[in-house]
Protein backbone atom coordinates (compact mmCIF):
# COMPACT_ATOMS: atom_id res chain seq x y z
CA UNK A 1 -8.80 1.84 31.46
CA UNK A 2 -9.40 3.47 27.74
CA UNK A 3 -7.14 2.68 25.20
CA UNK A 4 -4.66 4.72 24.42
CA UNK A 5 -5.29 7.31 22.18
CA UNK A 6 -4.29 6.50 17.98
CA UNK A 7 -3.27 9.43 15.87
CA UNK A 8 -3.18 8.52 12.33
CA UNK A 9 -2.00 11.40 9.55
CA UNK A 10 -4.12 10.72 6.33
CA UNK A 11 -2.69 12.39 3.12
CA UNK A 12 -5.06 13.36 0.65
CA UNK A 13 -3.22 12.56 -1.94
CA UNK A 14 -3.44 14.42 -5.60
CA UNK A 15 -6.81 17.30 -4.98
CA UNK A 16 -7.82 16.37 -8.68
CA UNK A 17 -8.61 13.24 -7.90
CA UNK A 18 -10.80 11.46 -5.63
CA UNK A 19 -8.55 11.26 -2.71
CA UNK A 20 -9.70 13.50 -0.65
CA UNK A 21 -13.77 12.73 -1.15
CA UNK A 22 -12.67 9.15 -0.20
CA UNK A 23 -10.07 10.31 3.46
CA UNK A 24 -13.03 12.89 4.14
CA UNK A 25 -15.71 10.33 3.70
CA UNK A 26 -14.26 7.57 5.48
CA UNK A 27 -13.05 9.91 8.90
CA UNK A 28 -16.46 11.54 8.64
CA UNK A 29 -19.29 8.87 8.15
CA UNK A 30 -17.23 5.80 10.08
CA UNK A 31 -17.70 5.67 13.85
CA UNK A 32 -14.42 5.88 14.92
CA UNK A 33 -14.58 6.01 18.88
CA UNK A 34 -12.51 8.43 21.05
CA UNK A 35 -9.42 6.31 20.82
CA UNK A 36 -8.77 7.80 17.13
CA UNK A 37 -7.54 11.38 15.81
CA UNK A 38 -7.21 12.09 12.41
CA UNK A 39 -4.83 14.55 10.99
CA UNK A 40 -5.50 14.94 7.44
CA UNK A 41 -2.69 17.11 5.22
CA UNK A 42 -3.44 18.47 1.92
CA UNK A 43 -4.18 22.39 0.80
CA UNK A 44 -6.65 22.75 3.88
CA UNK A 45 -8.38 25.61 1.68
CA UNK A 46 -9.05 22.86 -1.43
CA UNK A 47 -9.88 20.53 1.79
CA UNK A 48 -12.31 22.43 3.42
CA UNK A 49 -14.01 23.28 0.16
CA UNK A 50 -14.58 19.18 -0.90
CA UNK A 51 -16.05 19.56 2.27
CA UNK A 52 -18.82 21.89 1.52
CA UNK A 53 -19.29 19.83 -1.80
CA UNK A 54 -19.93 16.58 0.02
CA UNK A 55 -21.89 18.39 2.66
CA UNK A 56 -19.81 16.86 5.67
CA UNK A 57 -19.68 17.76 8.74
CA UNK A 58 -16.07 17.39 10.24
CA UNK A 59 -16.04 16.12 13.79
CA UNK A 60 -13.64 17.57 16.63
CA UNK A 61 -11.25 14.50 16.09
CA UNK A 62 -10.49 15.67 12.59
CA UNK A 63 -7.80 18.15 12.02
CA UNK A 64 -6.60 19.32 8.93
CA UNK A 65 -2.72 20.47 8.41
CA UNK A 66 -1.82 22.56 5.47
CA UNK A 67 0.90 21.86 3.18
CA UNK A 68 1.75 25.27 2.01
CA UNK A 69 1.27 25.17 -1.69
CA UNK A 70 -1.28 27.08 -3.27
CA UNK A 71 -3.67 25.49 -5.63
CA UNK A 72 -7.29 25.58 -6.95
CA UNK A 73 -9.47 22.56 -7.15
CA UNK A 74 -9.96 21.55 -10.71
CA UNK A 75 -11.40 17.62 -10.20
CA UNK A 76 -9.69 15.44 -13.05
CA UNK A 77 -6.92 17.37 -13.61
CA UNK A 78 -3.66 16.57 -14.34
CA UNK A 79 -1.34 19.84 -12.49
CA UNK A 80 1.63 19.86 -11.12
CA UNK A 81 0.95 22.05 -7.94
CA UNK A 82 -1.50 19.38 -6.88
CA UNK A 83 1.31 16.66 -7.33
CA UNK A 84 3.93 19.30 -5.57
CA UNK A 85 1.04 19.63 -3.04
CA UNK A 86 0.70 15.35 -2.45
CA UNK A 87 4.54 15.69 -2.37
CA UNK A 88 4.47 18.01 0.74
CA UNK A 89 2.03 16.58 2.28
CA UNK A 90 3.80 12.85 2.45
CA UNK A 91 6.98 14.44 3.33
CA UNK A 92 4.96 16.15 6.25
CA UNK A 93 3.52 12.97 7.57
CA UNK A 94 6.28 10.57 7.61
CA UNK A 95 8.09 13.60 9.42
CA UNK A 96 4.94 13.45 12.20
CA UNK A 97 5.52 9.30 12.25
CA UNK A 98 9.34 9.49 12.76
CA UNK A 99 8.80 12.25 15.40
CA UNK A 100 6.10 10.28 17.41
CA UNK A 101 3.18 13.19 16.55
CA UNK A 102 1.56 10.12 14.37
CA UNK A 103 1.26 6.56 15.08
CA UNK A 104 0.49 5.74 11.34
CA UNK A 105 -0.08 7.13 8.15
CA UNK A 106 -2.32 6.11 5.70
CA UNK A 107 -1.78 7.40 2.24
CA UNK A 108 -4.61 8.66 -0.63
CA UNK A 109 -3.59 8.43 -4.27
CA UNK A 110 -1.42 10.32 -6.00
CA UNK A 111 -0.62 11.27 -9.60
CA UNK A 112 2.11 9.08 -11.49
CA UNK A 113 1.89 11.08 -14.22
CA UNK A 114 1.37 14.43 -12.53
CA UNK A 115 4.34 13.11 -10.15
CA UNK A 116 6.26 12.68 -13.50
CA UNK A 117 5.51 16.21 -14.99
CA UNK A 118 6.77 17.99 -11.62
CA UNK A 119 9.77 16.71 -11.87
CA UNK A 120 9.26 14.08 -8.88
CA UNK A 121 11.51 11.09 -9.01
CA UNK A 122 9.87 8.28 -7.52
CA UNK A 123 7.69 5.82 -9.32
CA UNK A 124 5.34 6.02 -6.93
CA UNK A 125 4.33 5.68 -2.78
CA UNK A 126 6.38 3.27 -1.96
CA UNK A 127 10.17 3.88 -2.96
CA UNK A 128 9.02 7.56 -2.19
CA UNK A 129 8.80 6.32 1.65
CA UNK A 130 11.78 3.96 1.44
CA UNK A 131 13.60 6.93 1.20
CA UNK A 132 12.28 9.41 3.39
CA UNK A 133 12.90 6.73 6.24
CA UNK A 134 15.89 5.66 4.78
CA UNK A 135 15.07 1.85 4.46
CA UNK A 136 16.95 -0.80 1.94
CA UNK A 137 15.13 -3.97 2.41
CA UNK A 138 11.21 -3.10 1.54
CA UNK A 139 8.15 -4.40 0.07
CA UNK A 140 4.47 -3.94 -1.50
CA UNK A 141 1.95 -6.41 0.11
CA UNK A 142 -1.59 -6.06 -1.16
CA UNK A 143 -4.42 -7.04 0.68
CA UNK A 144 -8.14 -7.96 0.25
CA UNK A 145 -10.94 -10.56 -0.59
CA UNK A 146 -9.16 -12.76 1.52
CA UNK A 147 -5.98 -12.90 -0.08
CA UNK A 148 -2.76 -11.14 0.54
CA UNK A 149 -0.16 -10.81 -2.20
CA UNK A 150 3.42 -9.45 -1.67
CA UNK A 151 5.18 -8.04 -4.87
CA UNK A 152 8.80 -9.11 -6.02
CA UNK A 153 9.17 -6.26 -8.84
CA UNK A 154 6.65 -3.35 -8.43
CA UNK A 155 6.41 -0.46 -11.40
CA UNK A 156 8.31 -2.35 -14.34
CA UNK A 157 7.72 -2.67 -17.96
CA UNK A 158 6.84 -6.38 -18.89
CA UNK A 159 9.79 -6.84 -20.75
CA UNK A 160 12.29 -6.11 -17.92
CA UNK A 161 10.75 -8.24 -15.29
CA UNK A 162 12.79 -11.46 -15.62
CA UNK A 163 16.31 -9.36 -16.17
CA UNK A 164 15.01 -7.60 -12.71
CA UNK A 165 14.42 -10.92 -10.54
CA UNK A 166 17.51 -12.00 -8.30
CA UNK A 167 17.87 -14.67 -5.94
CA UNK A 168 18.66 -12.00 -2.91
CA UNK A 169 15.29 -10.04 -3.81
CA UNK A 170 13.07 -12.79 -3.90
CA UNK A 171 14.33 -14.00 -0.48
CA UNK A 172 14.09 -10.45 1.20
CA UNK A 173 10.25 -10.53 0.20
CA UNK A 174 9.67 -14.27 1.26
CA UNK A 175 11.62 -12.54 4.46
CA UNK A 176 9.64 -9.32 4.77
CA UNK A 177 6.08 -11.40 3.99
CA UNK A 178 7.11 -14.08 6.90
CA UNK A 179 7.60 -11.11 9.49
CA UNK A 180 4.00 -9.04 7.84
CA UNK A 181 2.51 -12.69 8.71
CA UNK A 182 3.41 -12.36 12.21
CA UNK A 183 2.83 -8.48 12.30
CA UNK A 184 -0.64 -9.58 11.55
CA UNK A 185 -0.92 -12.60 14.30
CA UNK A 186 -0.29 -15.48 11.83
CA UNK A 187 3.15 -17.88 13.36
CA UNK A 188 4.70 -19.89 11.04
CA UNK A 189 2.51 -19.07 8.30
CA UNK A 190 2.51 -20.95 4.82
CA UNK A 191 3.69 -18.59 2.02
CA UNK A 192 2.97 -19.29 -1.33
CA UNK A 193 5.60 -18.71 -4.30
CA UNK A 194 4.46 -18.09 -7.97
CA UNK A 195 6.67 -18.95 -11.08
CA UNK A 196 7.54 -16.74 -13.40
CA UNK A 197 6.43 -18.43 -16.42
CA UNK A 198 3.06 -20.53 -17.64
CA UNK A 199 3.64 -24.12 -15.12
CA UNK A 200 5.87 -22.21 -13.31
CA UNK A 201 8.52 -23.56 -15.94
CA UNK A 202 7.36 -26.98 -16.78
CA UNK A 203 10.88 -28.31 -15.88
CA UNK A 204 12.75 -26.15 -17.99
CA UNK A 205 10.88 -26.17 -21.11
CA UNK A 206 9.18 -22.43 -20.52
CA UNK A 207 11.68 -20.93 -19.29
CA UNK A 208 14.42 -21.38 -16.29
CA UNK A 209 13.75 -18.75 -13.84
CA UNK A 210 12.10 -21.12 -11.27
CA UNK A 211 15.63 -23.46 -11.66
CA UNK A 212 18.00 -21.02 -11.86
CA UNK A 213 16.22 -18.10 -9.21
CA UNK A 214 13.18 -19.03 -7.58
CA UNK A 215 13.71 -22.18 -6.39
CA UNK A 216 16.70 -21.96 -5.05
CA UNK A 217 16.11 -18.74 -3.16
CA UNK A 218 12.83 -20.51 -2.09
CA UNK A 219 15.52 -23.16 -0.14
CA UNK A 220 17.39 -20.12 1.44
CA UNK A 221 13.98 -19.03 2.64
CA UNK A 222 13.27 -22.70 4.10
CA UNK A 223 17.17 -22.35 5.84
CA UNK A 224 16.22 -19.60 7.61
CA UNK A 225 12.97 -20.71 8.97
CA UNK A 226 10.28 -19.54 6.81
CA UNK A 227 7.56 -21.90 5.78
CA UNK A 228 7.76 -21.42 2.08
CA UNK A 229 6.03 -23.34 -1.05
CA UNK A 230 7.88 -24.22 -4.24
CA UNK A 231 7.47 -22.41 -6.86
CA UNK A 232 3.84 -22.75 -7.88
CA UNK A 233 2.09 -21.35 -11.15
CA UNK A 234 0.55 -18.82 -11.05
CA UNK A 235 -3.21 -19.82 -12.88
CA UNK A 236 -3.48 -22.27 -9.58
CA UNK A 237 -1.47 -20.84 -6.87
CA UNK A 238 -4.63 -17.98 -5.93
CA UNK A 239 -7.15 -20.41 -6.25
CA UNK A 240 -5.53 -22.54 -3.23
CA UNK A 241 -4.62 -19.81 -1.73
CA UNK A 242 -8.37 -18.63 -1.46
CA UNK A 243 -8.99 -22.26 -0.81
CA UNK A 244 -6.86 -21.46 2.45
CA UNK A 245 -3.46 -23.26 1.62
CA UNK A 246 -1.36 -20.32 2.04
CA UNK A 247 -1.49 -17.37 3.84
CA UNK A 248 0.12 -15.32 1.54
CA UNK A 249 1.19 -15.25 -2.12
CA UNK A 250 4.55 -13.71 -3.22
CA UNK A 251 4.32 -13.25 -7.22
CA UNK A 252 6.73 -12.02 -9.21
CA UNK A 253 5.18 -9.33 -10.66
CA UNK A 254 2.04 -6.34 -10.32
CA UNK A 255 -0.21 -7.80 -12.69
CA UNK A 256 0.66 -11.51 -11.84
CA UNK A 257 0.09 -10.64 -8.10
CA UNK A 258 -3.02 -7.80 -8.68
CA UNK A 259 -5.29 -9.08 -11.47
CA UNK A 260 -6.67 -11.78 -8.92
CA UNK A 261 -6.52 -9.81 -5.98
CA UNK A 262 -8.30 -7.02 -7.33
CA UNK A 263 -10.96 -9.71 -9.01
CA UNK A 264 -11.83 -11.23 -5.35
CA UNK A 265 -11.40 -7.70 -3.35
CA UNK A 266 -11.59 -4.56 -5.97
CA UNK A 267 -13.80 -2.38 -3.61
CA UNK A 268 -11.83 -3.27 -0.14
CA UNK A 269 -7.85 -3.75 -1.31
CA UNK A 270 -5.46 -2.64 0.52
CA UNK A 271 -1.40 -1.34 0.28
CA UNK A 272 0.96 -1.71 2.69
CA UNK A 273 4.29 -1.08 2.99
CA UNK A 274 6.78 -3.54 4.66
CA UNK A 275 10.00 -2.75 6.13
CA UNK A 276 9.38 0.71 6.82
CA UNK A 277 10.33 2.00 10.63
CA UNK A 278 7.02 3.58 10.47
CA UNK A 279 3.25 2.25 9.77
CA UNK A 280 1.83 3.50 6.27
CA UNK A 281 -1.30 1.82 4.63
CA UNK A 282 -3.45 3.00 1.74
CA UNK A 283 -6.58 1.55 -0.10
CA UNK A 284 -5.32 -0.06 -3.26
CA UNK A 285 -7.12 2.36 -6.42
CA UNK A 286 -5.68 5.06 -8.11
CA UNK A 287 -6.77 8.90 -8.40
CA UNK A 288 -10.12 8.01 -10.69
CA UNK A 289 -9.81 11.24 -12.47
CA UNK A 290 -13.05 10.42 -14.24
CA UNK A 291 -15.58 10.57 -11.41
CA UNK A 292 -13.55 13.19 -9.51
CA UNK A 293 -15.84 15.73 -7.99
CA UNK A 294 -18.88 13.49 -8.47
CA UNK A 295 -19.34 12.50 -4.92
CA UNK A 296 -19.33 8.77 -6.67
CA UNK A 297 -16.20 7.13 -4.82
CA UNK A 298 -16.89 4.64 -2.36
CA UNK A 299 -14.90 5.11 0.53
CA UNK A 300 -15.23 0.97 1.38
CA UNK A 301 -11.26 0.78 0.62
CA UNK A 302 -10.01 3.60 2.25
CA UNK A 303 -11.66 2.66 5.81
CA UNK A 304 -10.32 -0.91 5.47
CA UNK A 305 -6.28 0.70 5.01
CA UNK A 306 -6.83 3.42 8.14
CA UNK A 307 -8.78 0.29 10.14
CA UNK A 308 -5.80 -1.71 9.38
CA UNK A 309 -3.16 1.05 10.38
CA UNK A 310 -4.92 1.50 13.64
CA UNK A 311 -4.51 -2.02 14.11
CA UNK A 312 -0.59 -2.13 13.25
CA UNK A 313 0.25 1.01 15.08
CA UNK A 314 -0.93 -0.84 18.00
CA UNK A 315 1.38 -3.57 18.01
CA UNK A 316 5.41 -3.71 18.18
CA UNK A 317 7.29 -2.64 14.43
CA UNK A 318 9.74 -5.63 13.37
CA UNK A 319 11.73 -2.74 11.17
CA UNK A 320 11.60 0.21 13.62
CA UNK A 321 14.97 1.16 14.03
């Protein structure tokens, strides 16, 4: 019997940037097997004409879908009718997961700033998605060079970090990273918390966050059954967790949670987004205006997110409603 047959909607994310080299690239060179389709949805002129430039040769389980907005190709630009265009094109694939014409979606980068210019609310992928699907209770894990990292705060200034943190949030991640564990075949797996501050606190003396927030939503955690840590600091906690002590880190903040990842896994990182009814992965870089149109981006990250969203799609969704 062949396995049944995965159709995963890739979005190429903002034209400028090197998005779609890295979706065409990685459906294009990988050997994918019959059991995978790719839909990929962008401005299938701009699309077809990257093509050409990378002198690829699309395979018949390739499709491209058009988004409907009109746009040249101008590699390291910053335009609104390519973020308009990454816009569409998301909207277009969640619509394909939550009709059952996609099993996943895996999502190239887009524009923050071009996103921002357009008038496009949404900080970025993720809170874009929570609300297309209509989902609450969500979360950014991050994985790659062994380790994977689940985010308390996402896109926030520094400075408001700490007045962001509640008790409720950081128990909804430890919550969302316990189910992603066994999403990902891992029972009962040992999550790792970081403190906020340098010791995680040193008793009080850097700072109460880990007294007055972290630890005791770290007991909540433990009531509900999830094998949880203490708050640990954070200059230690990815070194054990590498060491295989945990198998996951939830940090409080990007950088806290990113730096390392990115250190140990920069070419192969990946983004996924828990809580969502649907499946939607992405490799963990940005647009890379700067070698845009260069034929320079390695595709290495992008095959790891669609390898892992075949992989999810083809097991039960803890938050499909």
């Amino acid at each position: 019997m062949f396995p049944a047959m995965k159709r995963i909607g890739i979005t190429i994310g903002d034209v400028n940037g090197i998005g779609p080299e890295v979706a065409l690239k990685a459906v294009v060179q990988e050997k994918w097997g019959h059991e995978v389709e790719f839909m990929l949805y962008g401005p299938v002129t701009e699309m077809k004409r990257q093509t050409r430039a990378l002198e690829l040769e699309v395979p018949e389980y390739v499709h491209f879908r058009d988004v409907g907005v009109d746009i040249r190709w101008n590699p390291g630009e910053v335009e609104i009718d390519a973020s308009l265009a990454a816009e569409q094109a998301i909207r277009m694939a969640v619509e394909g997961c939550q009709n059952g014409n996609l099993d996943a979606m895996v999502t190239a980068p887009i524009c923050k700033e071009g996103f921002h210019e357009a008038g496009i609310k949404f900080p970025g992928h993720t809170e874009f998605l929570a609300e297309l699907t209509n989902t609450k209770n969500f979360g950014m894990m991050l994985l790659g060079g062994g380790l994977r990292v689940m985010l308390v705060t996402r896109h926030l200034p520094l400075s408001k970090v700490a007045a962001a943190l509640t008790q409720d949030m950081i128990v909804e991640h430890i919550e969302l990273t316990g189910q992603a564990l066994k999403l990902f075949g891992i029972e009962n797996g040992k999550i790792g918390v970081c403190g906020l501050n340098p010791h995680a606190g040193d008793g009080g003396v850097l700072g109460n966050e880990e007294i007055e927030l972290i630890n005791p939503a770290i007991k909540k955690a433990r009531e509900k059954g999830f094998n949880v840590s203490d708050a640990i600091p954070a200059d230690t906690i990815f070194y054990e967790a590498l060491r295989g002590d945990y198998d996951a880190v939830v940090a409080m903040y990007h950088d806290q949670g990113l730096a390392p990842l990115k250190m140990v896994g920069f070419d192969e990182g990946i983004n996924v987004t828990l809580g969502l009814p649907i499946i939607r992965t992405s490799p963990d870089h940005g647009t890379a205006f700067g070698i845009a149109g260069q034929n320079k981006a390695s595709a290495k990250s992008m095959k790891c997110a669609i390898e892992l969203a075949i992989e999810m799609a083809g097991k039960p969704n803890p938050w499909k409603h």
